[in-house]
PDB file of N, CA and C in Angstrom:
ATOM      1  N   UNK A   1     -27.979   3.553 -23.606  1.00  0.00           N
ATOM      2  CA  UNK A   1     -27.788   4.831 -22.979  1.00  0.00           C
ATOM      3  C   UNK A   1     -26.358   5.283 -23.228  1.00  0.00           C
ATOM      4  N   UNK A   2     -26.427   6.495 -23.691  1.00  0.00           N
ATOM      5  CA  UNK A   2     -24.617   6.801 -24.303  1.00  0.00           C
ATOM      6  C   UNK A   2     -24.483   8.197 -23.194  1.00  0.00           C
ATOM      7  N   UNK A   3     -23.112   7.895 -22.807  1.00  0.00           N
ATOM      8  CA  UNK A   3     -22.622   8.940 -21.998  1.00  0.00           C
ATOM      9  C   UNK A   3     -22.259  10.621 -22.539  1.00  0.00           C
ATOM     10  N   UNK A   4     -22.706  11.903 -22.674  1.00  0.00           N
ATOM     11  CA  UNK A   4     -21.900  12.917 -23.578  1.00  0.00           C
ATOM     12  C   UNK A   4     -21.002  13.904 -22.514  1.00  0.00           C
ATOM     13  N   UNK A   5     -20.143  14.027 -22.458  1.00  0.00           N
ATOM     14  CA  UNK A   5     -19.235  15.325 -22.023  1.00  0.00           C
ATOM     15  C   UNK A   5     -18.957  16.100 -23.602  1.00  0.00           C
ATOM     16  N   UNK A   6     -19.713  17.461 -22.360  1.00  0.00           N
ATOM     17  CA  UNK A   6     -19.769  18.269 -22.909  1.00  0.00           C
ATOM     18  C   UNK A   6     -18.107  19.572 -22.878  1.00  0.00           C
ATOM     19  N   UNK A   7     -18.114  20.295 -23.942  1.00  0.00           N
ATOM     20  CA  UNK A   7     -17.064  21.090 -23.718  1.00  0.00           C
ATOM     21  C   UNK A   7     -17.191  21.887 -22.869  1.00  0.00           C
ATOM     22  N   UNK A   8     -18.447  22.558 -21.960  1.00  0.00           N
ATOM     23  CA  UNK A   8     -18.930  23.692 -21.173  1.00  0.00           C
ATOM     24  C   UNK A   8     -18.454  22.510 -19.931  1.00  0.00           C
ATOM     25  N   UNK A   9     -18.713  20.901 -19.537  1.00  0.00           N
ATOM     26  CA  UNK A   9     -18.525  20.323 -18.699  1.00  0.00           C
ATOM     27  C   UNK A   9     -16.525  20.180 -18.251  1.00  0.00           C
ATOM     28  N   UNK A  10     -16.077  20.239 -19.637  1.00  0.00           N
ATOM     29  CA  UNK A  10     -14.538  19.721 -19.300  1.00  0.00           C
ATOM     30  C   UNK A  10     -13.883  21.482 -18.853  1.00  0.00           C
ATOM     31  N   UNK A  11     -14.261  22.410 -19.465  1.00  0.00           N
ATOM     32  CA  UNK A  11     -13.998  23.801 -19.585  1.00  0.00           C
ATOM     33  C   UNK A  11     -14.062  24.005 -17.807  1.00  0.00           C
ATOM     34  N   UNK A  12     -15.379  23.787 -17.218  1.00  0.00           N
ATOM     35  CA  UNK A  12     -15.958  23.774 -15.899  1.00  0.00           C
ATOM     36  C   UNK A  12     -14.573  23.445 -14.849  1.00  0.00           C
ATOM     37  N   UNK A  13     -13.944  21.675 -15.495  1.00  0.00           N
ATOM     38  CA  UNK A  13     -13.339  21.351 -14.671  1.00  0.00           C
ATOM     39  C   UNK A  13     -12.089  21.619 -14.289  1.00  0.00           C
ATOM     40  N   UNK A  14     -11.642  21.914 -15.934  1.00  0.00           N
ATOM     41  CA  UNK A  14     -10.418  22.737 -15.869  1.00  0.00           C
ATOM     42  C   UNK A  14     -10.207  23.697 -14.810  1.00  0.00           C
ATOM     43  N   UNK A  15     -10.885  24.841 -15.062  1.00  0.00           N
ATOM     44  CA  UNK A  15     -11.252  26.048 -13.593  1.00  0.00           C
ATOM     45  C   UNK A  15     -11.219  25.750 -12.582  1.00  0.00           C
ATOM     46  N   UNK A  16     -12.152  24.644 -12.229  1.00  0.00           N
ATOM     47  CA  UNK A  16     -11.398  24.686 -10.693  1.00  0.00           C
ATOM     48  C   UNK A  16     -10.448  23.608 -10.499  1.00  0.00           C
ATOM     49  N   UNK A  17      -9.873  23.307 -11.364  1.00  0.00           N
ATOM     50  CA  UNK A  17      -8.182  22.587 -10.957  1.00  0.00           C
ATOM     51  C   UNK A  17      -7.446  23.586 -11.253  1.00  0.00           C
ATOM     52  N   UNK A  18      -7.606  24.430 -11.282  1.00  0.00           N
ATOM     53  CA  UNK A  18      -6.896  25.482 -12.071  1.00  0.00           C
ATOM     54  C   UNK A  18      -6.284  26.707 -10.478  1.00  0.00           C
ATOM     55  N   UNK A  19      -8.238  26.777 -10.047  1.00  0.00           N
ATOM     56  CA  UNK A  19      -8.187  27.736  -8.941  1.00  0.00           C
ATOM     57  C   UNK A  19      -7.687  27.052  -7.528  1.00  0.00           C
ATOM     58  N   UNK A  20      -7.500  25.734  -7.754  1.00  0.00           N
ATOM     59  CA  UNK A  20      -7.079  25.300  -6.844  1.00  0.00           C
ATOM     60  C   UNK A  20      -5.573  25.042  -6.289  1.00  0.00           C
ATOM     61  N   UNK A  21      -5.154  25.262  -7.554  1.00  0.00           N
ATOM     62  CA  UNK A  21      -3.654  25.299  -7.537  1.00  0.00           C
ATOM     63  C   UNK A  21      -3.214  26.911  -7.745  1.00  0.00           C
ATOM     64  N   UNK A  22      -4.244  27.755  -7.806  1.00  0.00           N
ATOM     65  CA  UNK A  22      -3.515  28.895  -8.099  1.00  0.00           C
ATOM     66  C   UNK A  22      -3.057  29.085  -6.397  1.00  0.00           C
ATOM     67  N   UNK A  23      -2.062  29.974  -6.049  1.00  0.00           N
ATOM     68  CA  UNK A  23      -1.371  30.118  -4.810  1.00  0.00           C
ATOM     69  C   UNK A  23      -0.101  30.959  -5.212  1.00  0.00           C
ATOM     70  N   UNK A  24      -0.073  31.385  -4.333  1.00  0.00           N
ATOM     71  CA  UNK A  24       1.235  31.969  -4.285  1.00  0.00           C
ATOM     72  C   UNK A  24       2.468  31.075  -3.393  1.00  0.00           C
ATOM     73  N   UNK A  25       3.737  30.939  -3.999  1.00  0.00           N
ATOM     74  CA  UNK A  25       4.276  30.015  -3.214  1.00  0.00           C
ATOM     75  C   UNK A  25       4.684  30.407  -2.405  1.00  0.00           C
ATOM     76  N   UNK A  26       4.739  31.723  -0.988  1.00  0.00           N
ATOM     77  CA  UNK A  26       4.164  31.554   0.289  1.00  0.00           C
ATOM     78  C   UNK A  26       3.149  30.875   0.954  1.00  0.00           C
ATOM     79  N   UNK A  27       2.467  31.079   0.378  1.00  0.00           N
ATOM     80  CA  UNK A  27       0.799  29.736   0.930  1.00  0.00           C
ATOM     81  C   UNK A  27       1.538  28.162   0.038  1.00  0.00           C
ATOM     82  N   UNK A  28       2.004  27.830  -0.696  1.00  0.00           N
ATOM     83  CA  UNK A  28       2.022  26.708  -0.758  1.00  0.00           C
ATOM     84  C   UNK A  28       3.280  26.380   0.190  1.00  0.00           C
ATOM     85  N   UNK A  29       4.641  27.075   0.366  1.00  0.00           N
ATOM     86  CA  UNK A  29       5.386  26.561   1.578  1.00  0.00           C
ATOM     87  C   UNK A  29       5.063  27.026   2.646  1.00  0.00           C
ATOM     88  N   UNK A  30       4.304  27.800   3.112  1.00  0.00           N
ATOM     89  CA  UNK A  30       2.755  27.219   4.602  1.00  0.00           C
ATOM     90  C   UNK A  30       2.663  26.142   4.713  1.00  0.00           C
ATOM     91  N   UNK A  31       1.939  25.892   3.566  1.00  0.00           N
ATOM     92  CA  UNK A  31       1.037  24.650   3.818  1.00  0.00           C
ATOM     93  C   UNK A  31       1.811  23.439   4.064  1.00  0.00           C
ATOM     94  N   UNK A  32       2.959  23.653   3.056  1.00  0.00           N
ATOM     95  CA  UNK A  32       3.889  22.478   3.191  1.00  0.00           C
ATOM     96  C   UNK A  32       4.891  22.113   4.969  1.00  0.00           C
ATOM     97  N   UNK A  33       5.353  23.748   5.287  1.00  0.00           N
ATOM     98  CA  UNK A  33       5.373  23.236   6.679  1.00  0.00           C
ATOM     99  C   UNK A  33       4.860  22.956   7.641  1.00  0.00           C
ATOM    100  N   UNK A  34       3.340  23.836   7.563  1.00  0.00           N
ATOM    101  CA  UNK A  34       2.261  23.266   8.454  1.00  0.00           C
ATOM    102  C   UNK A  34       2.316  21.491   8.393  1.00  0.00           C
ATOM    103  N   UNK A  35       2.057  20.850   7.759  1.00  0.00           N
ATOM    104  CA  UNK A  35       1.715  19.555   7.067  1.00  0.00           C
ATOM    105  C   UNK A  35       3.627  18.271   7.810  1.00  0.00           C
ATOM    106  N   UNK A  36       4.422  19.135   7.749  1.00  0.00           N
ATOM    107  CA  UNK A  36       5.768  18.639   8.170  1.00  0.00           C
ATOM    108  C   UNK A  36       5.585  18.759  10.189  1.00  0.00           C
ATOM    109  N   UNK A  37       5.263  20.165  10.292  1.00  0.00           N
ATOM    110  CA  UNK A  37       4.687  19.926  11.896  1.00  0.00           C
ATOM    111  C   UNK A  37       4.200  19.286  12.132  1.00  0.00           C
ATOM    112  N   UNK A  38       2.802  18.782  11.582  1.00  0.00           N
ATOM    113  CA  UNK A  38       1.955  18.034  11.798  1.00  0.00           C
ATOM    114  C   UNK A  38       2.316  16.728  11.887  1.00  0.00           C
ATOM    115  N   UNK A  39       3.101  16.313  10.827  1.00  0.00           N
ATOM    116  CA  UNK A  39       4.104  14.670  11.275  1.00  0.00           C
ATOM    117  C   UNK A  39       4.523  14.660  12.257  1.00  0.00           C
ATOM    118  N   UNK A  40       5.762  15.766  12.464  1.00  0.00           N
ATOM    119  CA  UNK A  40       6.509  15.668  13.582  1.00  0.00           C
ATOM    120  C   UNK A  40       5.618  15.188  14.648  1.00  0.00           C
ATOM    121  N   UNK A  41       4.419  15.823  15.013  1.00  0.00           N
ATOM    122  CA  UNK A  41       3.456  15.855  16.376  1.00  0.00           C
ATOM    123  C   UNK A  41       3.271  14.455  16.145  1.00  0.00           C
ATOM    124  N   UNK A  42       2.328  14.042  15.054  1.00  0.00           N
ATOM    125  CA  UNK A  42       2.238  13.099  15.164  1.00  0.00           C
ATOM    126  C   UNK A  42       2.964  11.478  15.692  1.00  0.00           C
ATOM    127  N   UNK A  43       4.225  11.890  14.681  1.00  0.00           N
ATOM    128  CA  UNK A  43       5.532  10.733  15.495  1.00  0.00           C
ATOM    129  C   UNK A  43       5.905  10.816  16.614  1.00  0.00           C
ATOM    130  N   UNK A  44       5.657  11.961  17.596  1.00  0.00           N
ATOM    131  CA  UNK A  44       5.974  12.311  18.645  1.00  0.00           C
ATOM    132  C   UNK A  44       4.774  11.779  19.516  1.00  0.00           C
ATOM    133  N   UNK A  45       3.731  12.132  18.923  1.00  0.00           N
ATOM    134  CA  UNK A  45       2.431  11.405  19.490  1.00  0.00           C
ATOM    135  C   UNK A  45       2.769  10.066  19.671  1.00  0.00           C
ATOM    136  N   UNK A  46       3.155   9.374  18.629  1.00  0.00           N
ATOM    137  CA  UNK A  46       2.762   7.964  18.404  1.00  0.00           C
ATOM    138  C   UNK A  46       4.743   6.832  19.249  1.00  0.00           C
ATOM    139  N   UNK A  47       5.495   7.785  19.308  1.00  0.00           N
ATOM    140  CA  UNK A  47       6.646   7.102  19.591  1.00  0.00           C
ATOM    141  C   UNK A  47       6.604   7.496  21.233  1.00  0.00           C
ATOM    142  N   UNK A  48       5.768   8.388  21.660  1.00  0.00           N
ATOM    143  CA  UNK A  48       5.150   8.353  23.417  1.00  0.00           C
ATOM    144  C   UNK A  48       4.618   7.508  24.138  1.00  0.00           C
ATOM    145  N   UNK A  49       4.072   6.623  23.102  1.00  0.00           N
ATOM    146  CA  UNK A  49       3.212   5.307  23.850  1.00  0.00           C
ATOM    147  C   UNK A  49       3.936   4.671  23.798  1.00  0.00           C
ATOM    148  N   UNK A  50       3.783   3.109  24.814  1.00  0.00           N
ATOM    149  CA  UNK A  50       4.255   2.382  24.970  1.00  0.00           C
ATOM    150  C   UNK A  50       4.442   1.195  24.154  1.00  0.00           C
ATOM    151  N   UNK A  51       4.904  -0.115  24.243  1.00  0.00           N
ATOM    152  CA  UNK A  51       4.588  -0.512  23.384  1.00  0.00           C
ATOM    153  C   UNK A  51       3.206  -1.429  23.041  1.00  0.00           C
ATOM    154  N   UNK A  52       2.817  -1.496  24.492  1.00  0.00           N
ATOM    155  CA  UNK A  52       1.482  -2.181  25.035  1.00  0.00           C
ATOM    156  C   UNK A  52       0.404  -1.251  24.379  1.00  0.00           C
ATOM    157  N   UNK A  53       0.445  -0.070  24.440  1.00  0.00           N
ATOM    158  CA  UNK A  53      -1.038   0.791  23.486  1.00  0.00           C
ATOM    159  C   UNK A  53      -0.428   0.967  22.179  1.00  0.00           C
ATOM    160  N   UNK A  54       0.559   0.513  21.863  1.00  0.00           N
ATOM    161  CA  UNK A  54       1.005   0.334  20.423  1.00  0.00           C
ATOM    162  C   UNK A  54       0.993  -0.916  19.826  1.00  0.00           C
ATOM    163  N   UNK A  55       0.193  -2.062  20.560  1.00  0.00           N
ATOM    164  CA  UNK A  55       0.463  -3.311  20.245  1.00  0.00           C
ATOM    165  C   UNK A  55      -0.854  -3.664  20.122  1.00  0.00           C
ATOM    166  N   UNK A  56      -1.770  -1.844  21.057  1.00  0.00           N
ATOM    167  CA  UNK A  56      -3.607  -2.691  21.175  1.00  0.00           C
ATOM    168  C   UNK A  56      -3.756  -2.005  19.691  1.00  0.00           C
ATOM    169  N   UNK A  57      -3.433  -1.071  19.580  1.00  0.00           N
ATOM    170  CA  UNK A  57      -3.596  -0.120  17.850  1.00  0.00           C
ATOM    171  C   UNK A  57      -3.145  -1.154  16.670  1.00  0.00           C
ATOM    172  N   UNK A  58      -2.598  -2.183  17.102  1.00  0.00           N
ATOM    173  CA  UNK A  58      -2.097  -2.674  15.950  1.00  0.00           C
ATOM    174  C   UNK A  58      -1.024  -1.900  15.014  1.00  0.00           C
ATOM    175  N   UNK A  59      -0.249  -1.220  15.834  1.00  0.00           N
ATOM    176  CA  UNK A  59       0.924  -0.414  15.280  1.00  0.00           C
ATOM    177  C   UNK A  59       2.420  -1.309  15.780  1.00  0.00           C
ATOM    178  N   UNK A  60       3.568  -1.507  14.978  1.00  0.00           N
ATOM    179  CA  UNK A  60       4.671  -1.895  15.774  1.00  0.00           C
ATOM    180  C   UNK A  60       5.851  -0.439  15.942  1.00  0.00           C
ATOM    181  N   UNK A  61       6.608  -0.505  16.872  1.00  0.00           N
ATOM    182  CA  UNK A  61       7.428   1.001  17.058  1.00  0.00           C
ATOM    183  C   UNK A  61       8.273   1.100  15.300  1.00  0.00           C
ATOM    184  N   UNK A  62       8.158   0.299  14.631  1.00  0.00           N
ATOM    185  CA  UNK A  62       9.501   0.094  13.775  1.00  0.00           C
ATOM    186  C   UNK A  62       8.629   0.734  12.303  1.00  0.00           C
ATOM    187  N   UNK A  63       7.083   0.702  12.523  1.00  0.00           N
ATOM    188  CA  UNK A  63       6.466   1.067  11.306  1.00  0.00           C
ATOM    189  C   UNK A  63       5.682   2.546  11.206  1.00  0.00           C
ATOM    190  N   UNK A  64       6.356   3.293  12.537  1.00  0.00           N
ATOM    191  CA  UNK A  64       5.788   4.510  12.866  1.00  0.00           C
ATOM    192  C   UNK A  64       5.665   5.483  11.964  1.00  0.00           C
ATOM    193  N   UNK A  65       7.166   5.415  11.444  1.00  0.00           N
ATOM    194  CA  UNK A  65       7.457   6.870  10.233  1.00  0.00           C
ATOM    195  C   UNK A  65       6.686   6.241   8.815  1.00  0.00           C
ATOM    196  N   UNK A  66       6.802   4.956   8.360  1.00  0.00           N
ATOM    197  CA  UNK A  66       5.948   4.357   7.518  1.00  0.00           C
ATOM    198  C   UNK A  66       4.772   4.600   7.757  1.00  0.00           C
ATOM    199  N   UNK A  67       4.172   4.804   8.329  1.00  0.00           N
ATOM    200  CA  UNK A  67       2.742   4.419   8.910  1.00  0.00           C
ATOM    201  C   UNK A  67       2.217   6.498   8.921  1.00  0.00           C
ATOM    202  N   UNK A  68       2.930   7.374   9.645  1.00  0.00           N
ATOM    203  CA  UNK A  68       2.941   8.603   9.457  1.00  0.00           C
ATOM    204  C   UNK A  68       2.949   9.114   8.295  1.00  0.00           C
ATOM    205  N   UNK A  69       4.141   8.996   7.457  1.00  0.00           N
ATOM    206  CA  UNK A  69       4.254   9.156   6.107  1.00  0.00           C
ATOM    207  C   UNK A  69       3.338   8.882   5.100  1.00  0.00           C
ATOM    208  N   UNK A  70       2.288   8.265   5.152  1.00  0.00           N
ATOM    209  CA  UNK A  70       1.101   7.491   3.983  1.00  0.00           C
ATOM    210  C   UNK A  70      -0.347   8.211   4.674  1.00  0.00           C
ATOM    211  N   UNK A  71       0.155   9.061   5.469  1.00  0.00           N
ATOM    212  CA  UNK A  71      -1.440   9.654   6.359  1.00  0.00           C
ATOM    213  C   UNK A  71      -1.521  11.036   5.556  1.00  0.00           C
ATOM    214  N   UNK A  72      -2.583  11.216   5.237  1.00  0.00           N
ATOM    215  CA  UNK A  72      -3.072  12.413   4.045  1.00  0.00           C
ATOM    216  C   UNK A  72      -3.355  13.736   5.304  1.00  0.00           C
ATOM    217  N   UNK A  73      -3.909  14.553   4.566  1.00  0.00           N
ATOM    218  CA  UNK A  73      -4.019  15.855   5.347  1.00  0.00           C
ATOM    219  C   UNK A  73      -4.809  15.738   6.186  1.00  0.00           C
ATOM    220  N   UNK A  74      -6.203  15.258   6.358  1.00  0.00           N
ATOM    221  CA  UNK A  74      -7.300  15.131   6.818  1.00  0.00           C
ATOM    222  C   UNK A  74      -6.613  14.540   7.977  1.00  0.00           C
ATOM    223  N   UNK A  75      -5.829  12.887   7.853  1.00  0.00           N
ATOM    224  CA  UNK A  75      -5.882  12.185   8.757  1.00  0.00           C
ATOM    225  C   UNK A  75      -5.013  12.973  10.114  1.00  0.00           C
ATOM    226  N   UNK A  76      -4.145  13.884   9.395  1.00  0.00           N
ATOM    227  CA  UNK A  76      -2.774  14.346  10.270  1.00  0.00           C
ATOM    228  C   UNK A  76      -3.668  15.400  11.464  1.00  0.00           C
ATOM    229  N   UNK A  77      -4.595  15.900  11.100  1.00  0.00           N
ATOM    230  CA  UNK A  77      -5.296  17.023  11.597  1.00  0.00           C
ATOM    231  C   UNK A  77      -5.924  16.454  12.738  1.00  0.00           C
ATOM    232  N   UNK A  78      -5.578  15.153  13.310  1.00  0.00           N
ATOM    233  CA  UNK A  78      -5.950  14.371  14.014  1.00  0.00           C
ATOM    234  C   UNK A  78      -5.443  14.802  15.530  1.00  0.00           C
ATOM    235  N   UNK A  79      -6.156  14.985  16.793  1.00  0.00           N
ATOM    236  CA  UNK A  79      -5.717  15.418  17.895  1.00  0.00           C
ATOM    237  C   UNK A  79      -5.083  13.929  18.937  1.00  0.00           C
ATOM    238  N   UNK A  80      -4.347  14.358  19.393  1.00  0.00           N
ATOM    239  CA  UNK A  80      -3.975  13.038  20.159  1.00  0.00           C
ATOM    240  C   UNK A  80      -4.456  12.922  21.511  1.00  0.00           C
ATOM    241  N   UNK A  81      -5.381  12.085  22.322  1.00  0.00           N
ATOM    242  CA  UNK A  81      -6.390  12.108  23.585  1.00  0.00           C
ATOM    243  C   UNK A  81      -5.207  12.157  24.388  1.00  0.00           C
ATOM    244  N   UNK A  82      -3.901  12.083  24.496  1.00  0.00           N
ATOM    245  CA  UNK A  82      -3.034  12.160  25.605  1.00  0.00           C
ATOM    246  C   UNK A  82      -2.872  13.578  25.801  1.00  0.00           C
ATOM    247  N   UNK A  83      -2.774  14.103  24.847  1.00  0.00           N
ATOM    248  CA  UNK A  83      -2.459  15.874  25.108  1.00  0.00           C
ATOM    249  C   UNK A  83      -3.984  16.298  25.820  1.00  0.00           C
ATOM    250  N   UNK A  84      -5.143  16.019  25.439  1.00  0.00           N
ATOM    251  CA  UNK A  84      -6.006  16.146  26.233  1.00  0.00           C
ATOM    252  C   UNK A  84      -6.336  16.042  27.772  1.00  0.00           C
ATOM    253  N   UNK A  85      -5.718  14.671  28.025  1.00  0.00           N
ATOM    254  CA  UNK A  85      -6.004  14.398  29.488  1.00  0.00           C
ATOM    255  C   UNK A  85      -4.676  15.105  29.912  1.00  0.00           C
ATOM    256  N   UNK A  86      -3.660  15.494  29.260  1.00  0.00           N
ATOM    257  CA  UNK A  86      -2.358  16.130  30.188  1.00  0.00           C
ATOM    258  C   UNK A  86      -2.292  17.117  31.403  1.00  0.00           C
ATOM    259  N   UNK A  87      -1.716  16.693  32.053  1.00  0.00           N
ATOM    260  CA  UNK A  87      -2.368  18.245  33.273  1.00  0.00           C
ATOM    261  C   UNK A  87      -0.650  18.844  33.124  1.00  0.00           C
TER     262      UNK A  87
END
């Protein structure tokens, strides 16, 4: 069984790597500070706990910004249950 890519298939893919990066760089420094807030919250999230719900997560205080820093977009979009229960 032989594999063929086709030129109509690579042409295809080009386009949308193409449309995906098209932007204007207002929307891409958006996105980029949206994405810098989103740390911040997050480290702020995560340097609020103690070290006892940071010790059940299997997180230590010293690997926070490491640990923030390697989290992709998806993960950052993440809500924190303390802001929830906050009154």
């Amino acid at each position: 069984m032989s594999i063929y890519i086709t030129r109509k298939m690579i042409d295809s893919s080009v386009q949308k790597s193409r449309a995906q990066m098209n932007g204007s760089i207002f929307t891409v420094l958006f996105r980029w500070v949206r994405k810098q807030l989103r740390r911040r919250s997050m480290m702020a999230d995560l340097q609020a706990m103690d070290d006892k719900m940071l010790d059940d997560i299997g997180i230590r205080r010293a690997d926070i910004p490491r640990l923030v820093g390697s989290l992709g977009d998806r993960d950052l979009r993440m809500r924190s249950m303390g802001q929830t229960y906050r009154t």
